[in-house]
Protein backbone atom coordinates (compact mmCIF):
# COMPACT_ATOMS: atom_id res chain seq x y z
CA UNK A 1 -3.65 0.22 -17.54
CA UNK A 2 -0.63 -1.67 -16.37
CA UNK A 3 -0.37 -2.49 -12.91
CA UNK A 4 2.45 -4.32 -11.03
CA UNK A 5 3.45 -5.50 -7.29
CA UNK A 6 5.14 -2.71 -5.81
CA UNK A 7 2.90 0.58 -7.61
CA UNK A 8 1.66 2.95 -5.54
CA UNK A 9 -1.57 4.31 -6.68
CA UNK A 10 -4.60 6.65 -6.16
CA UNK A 11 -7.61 4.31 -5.00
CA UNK A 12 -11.25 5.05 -4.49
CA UNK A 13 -11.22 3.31 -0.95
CA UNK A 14 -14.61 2.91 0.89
CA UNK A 15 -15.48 3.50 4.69
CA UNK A 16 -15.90 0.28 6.36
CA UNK A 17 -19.51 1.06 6.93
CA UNK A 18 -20.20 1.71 3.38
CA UNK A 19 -21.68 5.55 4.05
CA UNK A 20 -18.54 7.25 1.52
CA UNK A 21 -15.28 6.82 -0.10
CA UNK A 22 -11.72 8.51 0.09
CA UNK A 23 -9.24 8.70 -2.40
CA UNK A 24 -5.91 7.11 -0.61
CA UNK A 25 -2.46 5.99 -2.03
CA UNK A 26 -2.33 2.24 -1.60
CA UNK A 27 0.98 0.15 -2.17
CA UNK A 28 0.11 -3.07 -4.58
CA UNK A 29 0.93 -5.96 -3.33
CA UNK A 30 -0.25 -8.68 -4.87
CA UNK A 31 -2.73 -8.84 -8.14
CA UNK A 32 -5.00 -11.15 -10.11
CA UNK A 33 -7.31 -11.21 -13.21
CA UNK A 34 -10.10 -9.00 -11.21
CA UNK A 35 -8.11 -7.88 -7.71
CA UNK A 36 -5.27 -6.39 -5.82
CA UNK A 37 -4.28 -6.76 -2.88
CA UNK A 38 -3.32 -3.46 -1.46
CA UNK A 39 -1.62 -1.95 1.61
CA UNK A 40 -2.11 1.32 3.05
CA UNK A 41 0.25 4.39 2.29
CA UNK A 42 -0.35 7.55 5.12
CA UNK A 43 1.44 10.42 5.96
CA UNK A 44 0.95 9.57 9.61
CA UNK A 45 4.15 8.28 12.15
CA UNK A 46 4.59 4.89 12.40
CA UNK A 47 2.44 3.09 14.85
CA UNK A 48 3.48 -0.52 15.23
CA UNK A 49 6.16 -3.02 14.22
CA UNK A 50 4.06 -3.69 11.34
CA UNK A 51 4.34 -0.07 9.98
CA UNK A 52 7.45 0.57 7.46
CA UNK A 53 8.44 3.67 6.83
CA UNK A 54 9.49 4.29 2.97
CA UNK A 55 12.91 6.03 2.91
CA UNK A 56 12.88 6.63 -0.99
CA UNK A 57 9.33 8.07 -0.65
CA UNK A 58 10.33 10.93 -3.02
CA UNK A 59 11.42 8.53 -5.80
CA UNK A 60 8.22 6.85 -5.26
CA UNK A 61 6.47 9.46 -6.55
CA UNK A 62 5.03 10.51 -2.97
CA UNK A 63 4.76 13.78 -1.93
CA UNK A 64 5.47 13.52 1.84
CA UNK A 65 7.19 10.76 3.40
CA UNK A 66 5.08 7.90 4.40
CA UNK A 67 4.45 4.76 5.95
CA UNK A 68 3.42 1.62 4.53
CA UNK A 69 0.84 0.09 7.15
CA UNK A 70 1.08 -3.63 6.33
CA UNK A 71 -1.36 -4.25 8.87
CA UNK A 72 -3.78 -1.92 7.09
CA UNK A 73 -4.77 -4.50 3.71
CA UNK A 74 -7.81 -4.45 1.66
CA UNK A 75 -8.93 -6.31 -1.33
CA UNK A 76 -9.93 -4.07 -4.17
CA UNK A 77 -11.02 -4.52 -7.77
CA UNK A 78 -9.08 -3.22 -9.87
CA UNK A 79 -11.77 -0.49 -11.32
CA UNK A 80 -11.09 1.61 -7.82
CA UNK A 81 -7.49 2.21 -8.93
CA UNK A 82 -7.08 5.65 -10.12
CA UNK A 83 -3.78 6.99 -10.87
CA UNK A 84 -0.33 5.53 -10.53
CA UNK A 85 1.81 7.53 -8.38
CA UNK A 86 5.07 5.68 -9.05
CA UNK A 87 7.25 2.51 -7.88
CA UNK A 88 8.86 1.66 -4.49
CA UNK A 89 12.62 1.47 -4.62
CA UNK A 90 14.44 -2.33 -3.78
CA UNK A 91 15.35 -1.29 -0.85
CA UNK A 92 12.28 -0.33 0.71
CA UNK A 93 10.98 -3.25 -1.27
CA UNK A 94 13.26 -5.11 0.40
CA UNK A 95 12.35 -3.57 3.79
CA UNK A 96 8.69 -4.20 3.43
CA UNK A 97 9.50 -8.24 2.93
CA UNK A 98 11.70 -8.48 5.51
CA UNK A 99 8.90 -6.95 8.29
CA UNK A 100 6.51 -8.98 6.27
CA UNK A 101 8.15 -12.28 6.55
CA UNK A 102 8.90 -11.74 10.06
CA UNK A 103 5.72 -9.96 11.85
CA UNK A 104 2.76 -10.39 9.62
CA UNK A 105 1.22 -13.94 10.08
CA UNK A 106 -1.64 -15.78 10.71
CA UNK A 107 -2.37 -15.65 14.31
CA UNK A 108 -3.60 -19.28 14.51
């Protein structure tokens, strides 16, 4: 299984207070030997300035378009990644750095 910054895929994501699990897209964002790093992909209308909406969510593989909430990250092993959905394009690639770069920060 080949996964790379930028996939969305199916994950097996857990409730925070451990009682189930969903399956949700998730948007990889950054990987290691054992982890990724993942955002999370909804259906739901952007919320805050940390929300991007994916304009090529069709070429991404989605089904409906959706919002990447950057504020929304989780650390997963890699075992709870399911299916691979597809890529994000450059643009919204791009799009995601540039709110990235400019509203997600340590708040210290």
């Amino acid at each position: 299984m080949t996964i790379t910054p930028g996939d969305i895929w199916i994950a097996e994501i857990n409730f925070t207070d451990g009682s189930a699990a969903k399956k949700r897209p998730v948007l990889i964002l950054w990987l290691d030997d054992r982890d990724a790093i993942v955002a999370a992909v909804t259906s739901a209308s952007l919320r805050s300035r940390t929300d991007v909406a994916l304009n090529d969510w069709q070429q991404s593989g989605l089904r409906v378009a959706s919002v990447v909430r950057l504020a929304r990250l989780d650390c997963l092993e890699k075992s709870l990644l399911i299916a691979r959905i597809g890529h994000i394009s450059q643009a919204d690639a791009q799009q995601l750095l540039d709110v990235w770069t400019s509203d997600v920060k340590p708040q210290f």
